[in-house]
C-alpha atoms as a PDB file:
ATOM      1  CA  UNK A   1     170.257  97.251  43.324  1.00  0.00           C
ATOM      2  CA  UNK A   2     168.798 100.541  43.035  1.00  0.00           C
ATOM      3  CA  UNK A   3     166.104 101.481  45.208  1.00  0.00           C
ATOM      4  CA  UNK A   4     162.419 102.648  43.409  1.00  0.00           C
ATOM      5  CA  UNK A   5     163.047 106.266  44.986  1.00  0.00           C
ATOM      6  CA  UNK A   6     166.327 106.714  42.895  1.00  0.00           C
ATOM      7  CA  UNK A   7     164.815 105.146  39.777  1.00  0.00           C
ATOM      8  CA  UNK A   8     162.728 107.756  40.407  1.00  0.00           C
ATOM      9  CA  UNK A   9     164.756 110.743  40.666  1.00  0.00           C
ATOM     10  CA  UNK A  10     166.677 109.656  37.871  1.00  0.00           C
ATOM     11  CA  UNK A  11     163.805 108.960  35.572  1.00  0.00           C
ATOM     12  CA  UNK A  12     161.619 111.658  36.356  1.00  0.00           C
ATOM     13  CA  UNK A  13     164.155 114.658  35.118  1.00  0.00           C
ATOM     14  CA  UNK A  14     164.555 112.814  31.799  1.00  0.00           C
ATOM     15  CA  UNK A  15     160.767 112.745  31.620  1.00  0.00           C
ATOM     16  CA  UNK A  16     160.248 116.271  32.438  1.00  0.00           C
ATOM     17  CA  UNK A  17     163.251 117.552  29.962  1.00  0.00           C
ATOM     18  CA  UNK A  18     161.446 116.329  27.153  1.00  0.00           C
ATOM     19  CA  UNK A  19     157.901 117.230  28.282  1.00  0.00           C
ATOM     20  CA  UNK A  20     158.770 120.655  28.240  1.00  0.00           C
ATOM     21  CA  UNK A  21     159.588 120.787  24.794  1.00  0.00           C
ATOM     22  CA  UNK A  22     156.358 119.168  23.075  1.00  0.00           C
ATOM     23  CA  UNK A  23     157.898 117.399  20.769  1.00  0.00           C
ATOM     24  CA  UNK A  24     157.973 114.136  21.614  1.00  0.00           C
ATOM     25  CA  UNK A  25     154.895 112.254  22.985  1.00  0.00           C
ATOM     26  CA  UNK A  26     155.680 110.102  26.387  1.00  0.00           C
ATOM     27  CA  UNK A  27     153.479 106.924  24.814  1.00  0.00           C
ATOM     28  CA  UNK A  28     153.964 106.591  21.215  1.00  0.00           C
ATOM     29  CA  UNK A  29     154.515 103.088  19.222  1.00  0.00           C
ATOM     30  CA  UNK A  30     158.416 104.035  19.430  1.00  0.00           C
ATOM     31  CA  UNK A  31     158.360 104.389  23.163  1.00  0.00           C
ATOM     32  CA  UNK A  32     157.374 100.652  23.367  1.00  0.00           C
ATOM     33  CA  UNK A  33     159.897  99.807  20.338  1.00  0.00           C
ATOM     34  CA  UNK A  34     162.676 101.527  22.905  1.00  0.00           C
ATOM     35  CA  UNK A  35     161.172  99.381  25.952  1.00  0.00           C
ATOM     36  CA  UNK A  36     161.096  95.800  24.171  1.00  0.00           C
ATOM     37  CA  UNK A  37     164.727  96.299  22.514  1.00  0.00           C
ATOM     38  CA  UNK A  38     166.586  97.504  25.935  1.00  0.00           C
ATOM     39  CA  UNK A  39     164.785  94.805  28.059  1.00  0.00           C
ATOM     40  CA  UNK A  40     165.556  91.671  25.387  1.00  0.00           C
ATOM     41  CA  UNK A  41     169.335  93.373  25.129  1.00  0.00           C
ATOM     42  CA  UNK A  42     169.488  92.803  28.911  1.00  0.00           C
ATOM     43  CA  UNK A  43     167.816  89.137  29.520  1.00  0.00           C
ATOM     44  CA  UNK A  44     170.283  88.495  26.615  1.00  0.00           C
ATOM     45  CA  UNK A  45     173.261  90.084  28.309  1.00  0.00           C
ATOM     46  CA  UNK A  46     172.185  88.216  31.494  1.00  0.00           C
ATOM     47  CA  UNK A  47     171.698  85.036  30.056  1.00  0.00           C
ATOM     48  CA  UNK A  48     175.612  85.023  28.275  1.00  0.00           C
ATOM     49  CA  UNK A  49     177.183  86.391  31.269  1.00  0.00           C
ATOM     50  CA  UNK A  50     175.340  83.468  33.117  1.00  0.00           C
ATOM     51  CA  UNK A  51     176.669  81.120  30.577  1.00  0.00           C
ATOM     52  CA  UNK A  52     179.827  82.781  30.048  1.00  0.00           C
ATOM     53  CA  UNK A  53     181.205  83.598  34.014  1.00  0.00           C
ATOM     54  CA  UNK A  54     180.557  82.563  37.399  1.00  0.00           C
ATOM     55  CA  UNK A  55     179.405  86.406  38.998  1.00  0.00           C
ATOM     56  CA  UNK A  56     177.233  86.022  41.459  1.00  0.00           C
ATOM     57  CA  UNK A  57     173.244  86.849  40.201  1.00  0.00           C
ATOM     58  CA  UNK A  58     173.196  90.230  41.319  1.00  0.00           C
ATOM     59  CA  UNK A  59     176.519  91.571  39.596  1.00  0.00           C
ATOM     60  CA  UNK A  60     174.958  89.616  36.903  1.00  0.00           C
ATOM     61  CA  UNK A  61     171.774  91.534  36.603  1.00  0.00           C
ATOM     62  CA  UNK A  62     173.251  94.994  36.964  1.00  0.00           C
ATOM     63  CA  UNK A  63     176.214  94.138  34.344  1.00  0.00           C
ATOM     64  CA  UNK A  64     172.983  93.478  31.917  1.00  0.00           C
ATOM     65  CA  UNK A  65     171.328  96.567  32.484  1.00  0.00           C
ATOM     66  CA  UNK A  66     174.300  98.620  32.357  1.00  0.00           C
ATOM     67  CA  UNK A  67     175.082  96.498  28.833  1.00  0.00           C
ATOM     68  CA  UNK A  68     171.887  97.159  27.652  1.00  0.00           C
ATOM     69  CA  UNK A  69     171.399 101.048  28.077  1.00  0.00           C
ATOM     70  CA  UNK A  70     174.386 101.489  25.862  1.00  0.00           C
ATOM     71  CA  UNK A  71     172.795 101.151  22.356  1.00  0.00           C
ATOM     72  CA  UNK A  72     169.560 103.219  23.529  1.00  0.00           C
ATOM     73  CA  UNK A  73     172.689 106.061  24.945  1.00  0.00           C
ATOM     74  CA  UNK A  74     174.202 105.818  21.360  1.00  0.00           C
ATOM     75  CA  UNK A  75     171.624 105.755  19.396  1.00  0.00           C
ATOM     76  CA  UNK A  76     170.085 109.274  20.901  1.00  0.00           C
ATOM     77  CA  UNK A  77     173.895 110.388  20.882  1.00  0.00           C
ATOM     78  CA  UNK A  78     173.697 109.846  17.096  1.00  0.00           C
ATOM     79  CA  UNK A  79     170.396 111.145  16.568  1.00  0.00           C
ATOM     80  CA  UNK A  80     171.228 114.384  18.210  1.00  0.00           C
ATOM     81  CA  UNK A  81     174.068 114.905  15.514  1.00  0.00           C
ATOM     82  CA  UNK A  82     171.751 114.320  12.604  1.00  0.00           C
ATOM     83  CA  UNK A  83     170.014 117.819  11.207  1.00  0.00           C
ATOM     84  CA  UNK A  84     166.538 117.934  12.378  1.00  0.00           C
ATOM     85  CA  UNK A  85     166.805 115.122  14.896  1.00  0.00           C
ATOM     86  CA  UNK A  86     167.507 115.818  18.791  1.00  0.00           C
ATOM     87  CA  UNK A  87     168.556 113.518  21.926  1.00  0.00           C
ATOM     88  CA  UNK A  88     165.272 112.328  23.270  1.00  0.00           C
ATOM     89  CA  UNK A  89     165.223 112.401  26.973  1.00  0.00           C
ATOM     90  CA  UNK A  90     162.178 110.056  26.523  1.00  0.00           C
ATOM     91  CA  UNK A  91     163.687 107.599  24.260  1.00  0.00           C
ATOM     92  CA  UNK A  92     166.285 107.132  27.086  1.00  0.00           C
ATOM     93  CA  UNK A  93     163.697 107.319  30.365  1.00  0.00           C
ATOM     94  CA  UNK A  94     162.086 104.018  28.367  1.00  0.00           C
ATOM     95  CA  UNK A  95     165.244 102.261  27.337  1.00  0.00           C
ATOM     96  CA  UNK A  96     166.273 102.771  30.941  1.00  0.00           C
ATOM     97  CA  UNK A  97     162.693 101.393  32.237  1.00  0.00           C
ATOM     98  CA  UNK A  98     163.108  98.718  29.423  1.00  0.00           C
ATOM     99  CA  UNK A  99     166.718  97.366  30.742  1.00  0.00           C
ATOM    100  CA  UNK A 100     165.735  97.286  34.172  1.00  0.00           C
ATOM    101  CA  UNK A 101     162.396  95.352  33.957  1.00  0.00           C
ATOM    102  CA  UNK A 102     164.654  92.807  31.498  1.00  0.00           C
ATOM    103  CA  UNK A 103     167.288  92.464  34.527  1.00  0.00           C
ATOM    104  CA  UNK A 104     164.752  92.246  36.506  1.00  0.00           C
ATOM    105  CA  UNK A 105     163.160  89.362  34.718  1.00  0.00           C
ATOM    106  CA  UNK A 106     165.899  87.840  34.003  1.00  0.00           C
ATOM    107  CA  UNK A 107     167.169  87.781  37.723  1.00  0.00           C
ATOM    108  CA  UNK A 108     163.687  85.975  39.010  1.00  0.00           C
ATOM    109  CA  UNK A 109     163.833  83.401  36.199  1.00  0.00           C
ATOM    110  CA  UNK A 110     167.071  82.645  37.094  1.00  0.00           C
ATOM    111  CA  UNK A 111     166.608  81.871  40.817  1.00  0.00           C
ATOM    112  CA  UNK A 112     162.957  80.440  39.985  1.00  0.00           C
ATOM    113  CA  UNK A 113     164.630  77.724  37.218  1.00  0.00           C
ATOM    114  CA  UNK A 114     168.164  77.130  39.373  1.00  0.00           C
ATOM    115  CA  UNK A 115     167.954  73.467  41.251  1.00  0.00           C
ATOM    116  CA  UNK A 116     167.014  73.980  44.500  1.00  0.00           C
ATOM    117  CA  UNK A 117     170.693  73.390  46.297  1.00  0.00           C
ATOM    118  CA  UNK A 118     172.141  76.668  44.050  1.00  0.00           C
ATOM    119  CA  UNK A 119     169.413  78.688  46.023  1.00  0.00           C
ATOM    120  CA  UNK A 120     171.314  77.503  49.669  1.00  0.00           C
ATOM    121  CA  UNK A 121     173.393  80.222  51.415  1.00  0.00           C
ATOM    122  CA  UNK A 122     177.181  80.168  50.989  1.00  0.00           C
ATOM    123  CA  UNK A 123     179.453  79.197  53.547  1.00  0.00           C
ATOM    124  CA  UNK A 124     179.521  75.707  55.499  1.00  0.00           C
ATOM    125  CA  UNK A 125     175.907  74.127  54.678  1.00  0.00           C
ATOM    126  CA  UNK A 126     175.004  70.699  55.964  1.00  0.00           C
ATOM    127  CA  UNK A 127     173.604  68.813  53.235  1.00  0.00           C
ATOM    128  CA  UNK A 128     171.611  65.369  52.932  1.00  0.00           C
ATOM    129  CA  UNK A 129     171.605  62.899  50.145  1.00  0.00           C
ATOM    130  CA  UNK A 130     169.808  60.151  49.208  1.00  0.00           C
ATOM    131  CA  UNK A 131     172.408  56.804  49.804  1.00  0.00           C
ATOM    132  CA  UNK A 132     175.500  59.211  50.711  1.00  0.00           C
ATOM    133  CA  UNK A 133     174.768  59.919  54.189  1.00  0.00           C
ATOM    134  CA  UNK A 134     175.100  63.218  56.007  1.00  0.00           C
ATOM    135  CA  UNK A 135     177.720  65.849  54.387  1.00  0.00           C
ATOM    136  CA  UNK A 136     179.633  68.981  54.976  1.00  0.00           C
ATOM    137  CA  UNK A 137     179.776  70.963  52.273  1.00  0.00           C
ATOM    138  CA  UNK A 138     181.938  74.433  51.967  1.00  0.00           C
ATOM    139  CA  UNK A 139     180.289  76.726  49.001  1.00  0.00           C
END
């Protein structure tokens, strides 16, 4: 997982970049369009590669948020072809800000919904069930 001090330094460039230029406000309706999409993309990602695979959660979580910063990193891609459009740093500081907080989310759900035995270590665990005795189980 990435650590808030390289969030930081990656998000705060991006920030600046398009700061300097004026034309783009940092909190505008689209900046919270950008921040919705990215973090349902990546709960959505999360919860098909959950379905879908057996990853452990964390490969799961960054998989998401790597899945969903690609339409935000298209989308300015395209824009910055179009006449009179340009790539908005801004755009991409929220969809990145959006796709973590939705791996993020969708990371805690997971371990606060899973039954309680998913959340054991793995390796040998000694386990105890009602009418089946005492059991060593290998996960």
């Amino acid at each position: 997982m990435l650590r808030p001090t390289a969030v930081l330094l990656i998000v705060a460039p991006l920030l600046a970049s398009s700061a300097a230029r004026g034309e783009d406000r940092f909190w505008s309706r689209d900046k919270a369009q950008h921040l919705a999409l990215s973090a349902a993309i990546s709960v959505g990602w999360y919860a098909t590669t959950t379905l879908l695979g057996d990853d452990p959660r964390p490969v799961r979580a960054l998989l998401s948020f790597s899945l969903a910063l690609a339409p935000g990193l298209l989308k300015e891609l395209y824009d910055s072809g179009r006449p009179g459009k340009s790539f908005s740093t801004q755009d991409l500081a929220w969809d990145l800000i959006g796709a973590a907080t939705g791996s993020l989310l969708a990371l805690l759900l997971d371990w606060l919904l899973a039954r309680p035995r998913d959340r054991l270590p793995r390796g040998p665990t000694l386990w105890v069930e009602r009418g089946a005795g005492l059991e060593l189980r290998f996960r």
